[in-house]
N, C-alpha and C. Protein backbone atom coordinates (compact mmCIF):
# COMPACT_ATOMS: atom_id res chain seq x y z
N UNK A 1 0.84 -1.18 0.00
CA UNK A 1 0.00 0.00 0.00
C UNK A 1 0.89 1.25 0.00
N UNK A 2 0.54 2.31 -0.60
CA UNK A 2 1.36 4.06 -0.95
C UNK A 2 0.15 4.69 -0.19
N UNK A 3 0.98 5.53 0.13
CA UNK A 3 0.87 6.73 0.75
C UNK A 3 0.28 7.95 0.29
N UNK A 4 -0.89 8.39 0.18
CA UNK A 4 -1.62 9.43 -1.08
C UNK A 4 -2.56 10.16 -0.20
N UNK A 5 -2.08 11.64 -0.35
CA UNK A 5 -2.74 13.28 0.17
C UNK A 5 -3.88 13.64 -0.67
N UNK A 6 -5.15 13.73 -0.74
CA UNK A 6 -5.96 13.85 -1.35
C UNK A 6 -5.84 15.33 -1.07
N UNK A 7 -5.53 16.64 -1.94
CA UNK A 7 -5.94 17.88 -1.81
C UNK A 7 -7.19 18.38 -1.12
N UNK A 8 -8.58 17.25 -2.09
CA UNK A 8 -9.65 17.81 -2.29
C UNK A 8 -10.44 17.48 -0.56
N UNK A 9 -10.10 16.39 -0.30
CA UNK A 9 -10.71 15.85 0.65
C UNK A 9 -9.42 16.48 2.45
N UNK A 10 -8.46 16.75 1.57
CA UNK A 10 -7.49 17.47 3.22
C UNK A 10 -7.52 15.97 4.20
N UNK A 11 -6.90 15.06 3.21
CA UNK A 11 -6.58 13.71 3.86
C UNK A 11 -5.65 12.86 3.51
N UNK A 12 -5.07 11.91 4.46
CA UNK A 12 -4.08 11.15 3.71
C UNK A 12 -4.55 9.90 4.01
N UNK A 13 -4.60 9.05 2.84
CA UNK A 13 -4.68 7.66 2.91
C UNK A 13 -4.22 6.87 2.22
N UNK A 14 -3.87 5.22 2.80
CA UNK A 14 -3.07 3.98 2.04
C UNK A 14 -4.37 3.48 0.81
N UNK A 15 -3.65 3.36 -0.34
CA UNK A 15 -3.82 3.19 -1.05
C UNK A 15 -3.41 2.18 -2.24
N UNK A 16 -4.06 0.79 -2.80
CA UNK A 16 -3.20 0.26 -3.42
C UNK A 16 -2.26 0.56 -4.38
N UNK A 17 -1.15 0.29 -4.85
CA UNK A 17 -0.36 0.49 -6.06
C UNK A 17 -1.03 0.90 -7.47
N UNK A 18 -1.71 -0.48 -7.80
CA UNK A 18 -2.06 -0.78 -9.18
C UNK A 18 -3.12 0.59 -9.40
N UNK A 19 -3.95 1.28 -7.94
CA UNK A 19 -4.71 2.30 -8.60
C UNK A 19 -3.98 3.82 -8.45
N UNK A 20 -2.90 4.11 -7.65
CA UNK A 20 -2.16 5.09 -8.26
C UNK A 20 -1.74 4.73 -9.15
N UNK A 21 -1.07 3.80 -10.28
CA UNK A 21 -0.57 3.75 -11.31
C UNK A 21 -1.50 3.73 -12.18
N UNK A 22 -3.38 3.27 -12.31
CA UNK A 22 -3.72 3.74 -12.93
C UNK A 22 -4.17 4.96 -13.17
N UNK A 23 -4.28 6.22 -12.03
CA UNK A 23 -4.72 7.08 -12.02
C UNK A 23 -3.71 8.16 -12.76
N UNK A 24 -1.99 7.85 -12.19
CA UNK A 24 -1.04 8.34 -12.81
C UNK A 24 -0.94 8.42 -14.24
N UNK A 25 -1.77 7.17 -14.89
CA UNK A 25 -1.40 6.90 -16.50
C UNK A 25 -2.34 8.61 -17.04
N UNK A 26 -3.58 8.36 -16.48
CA UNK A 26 -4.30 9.31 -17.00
C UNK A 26 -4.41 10.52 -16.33
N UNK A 27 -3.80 10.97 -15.61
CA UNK A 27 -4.21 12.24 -15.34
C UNK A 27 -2.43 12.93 -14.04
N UNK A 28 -2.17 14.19 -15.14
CA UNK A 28 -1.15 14.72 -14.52
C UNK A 28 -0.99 15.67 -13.17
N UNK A 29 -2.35 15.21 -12.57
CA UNK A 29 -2.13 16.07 -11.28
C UNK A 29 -1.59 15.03 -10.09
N UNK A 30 -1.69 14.16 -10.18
CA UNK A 30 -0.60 13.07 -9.40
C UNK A 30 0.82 12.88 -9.23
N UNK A 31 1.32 13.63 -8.23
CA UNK A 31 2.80 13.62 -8.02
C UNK A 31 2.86 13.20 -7.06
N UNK A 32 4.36 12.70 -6.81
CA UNK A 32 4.95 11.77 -5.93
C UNK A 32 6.09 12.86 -5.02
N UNK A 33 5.86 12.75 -3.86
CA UNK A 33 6.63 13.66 -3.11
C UNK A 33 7.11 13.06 -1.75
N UNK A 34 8.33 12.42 -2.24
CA UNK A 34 9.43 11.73 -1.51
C UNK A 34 8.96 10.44 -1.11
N UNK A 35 8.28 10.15 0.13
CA UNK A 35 7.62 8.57 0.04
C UNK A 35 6.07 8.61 -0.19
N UNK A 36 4.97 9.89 -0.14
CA UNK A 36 4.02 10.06 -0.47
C UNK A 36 3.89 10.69 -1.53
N UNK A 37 2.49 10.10 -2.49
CA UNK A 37 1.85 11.20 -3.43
C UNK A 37 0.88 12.07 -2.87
N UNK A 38 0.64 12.84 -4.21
CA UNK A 38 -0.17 13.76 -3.49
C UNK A 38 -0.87 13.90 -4.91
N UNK A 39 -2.49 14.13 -5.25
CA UNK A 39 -3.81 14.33 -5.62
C UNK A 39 -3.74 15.70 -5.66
N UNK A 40 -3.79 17.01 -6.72
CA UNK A 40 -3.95 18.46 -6.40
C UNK A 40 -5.24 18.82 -7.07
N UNK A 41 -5.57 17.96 -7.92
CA UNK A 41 -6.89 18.47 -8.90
C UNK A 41 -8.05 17.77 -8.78
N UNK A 42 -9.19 18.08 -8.15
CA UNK A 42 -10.00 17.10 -7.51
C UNK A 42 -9.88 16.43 -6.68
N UNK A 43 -10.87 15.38 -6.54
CA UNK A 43 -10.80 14.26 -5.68
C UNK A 43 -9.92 13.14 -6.35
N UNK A 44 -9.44 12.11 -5.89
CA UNK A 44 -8.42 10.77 -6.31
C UNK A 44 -9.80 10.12 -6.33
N UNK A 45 -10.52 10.20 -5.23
CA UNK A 45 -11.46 8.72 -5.66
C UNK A 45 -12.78 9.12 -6.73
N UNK A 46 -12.83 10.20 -7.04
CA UNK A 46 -13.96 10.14 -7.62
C UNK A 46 -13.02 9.90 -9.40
N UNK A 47 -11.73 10.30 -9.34
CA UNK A 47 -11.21 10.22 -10.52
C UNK A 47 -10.86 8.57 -10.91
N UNK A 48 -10.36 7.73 -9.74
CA UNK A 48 -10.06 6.88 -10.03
C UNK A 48 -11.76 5.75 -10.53
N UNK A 49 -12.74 6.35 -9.54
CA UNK A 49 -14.01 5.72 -10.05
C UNK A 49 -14.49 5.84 -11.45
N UNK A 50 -14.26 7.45 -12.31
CA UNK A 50 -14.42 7.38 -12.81
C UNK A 50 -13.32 6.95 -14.19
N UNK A 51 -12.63 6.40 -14.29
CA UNK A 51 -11.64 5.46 -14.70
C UNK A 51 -11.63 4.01 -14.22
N UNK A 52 -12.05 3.40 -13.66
CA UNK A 52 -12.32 2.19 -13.23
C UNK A 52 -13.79 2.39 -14.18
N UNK A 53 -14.42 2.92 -13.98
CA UNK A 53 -16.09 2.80 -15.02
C UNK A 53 -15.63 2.79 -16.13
N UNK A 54 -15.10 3.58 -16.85
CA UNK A 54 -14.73 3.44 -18.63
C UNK A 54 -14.10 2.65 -18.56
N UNK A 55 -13.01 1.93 -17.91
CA UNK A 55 -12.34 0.52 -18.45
C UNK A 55 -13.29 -0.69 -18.88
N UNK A 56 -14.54 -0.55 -18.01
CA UNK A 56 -15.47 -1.69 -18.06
C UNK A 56 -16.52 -1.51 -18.51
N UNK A 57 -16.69 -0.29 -19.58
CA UNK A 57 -17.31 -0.06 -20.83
C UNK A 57 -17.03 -0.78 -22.08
């Protein structure tokens, strides 16, 4: 599990790998800052939901 600062939500939570790396593929507000990332544009989970939905379109 990684380490990920949600801007939107003013939280930090563990998070699996495979969905920061998919969230990273698509969208450049995901940076990595030293052993945590950090989320600056929106929410992470509503982005990663909505990317988990179009894959399974």
């Amino acid at each position: 599990m990684e380490t990920l600062y949600c801007l939107h939500c003013d939280k930090s939570y563990r998070v699996r790998p495979e969905d920061i790396l998919l969230v990273q593929q698509n969208s450049p507000a995901l940076e990595k800052k030293g052993e945590q990332y950090r989320f600056t544009v929106g929410c992470f989970f509503k982005t990663l939901t909505a990317l988990k939905n179009e894959r399974t379109r």
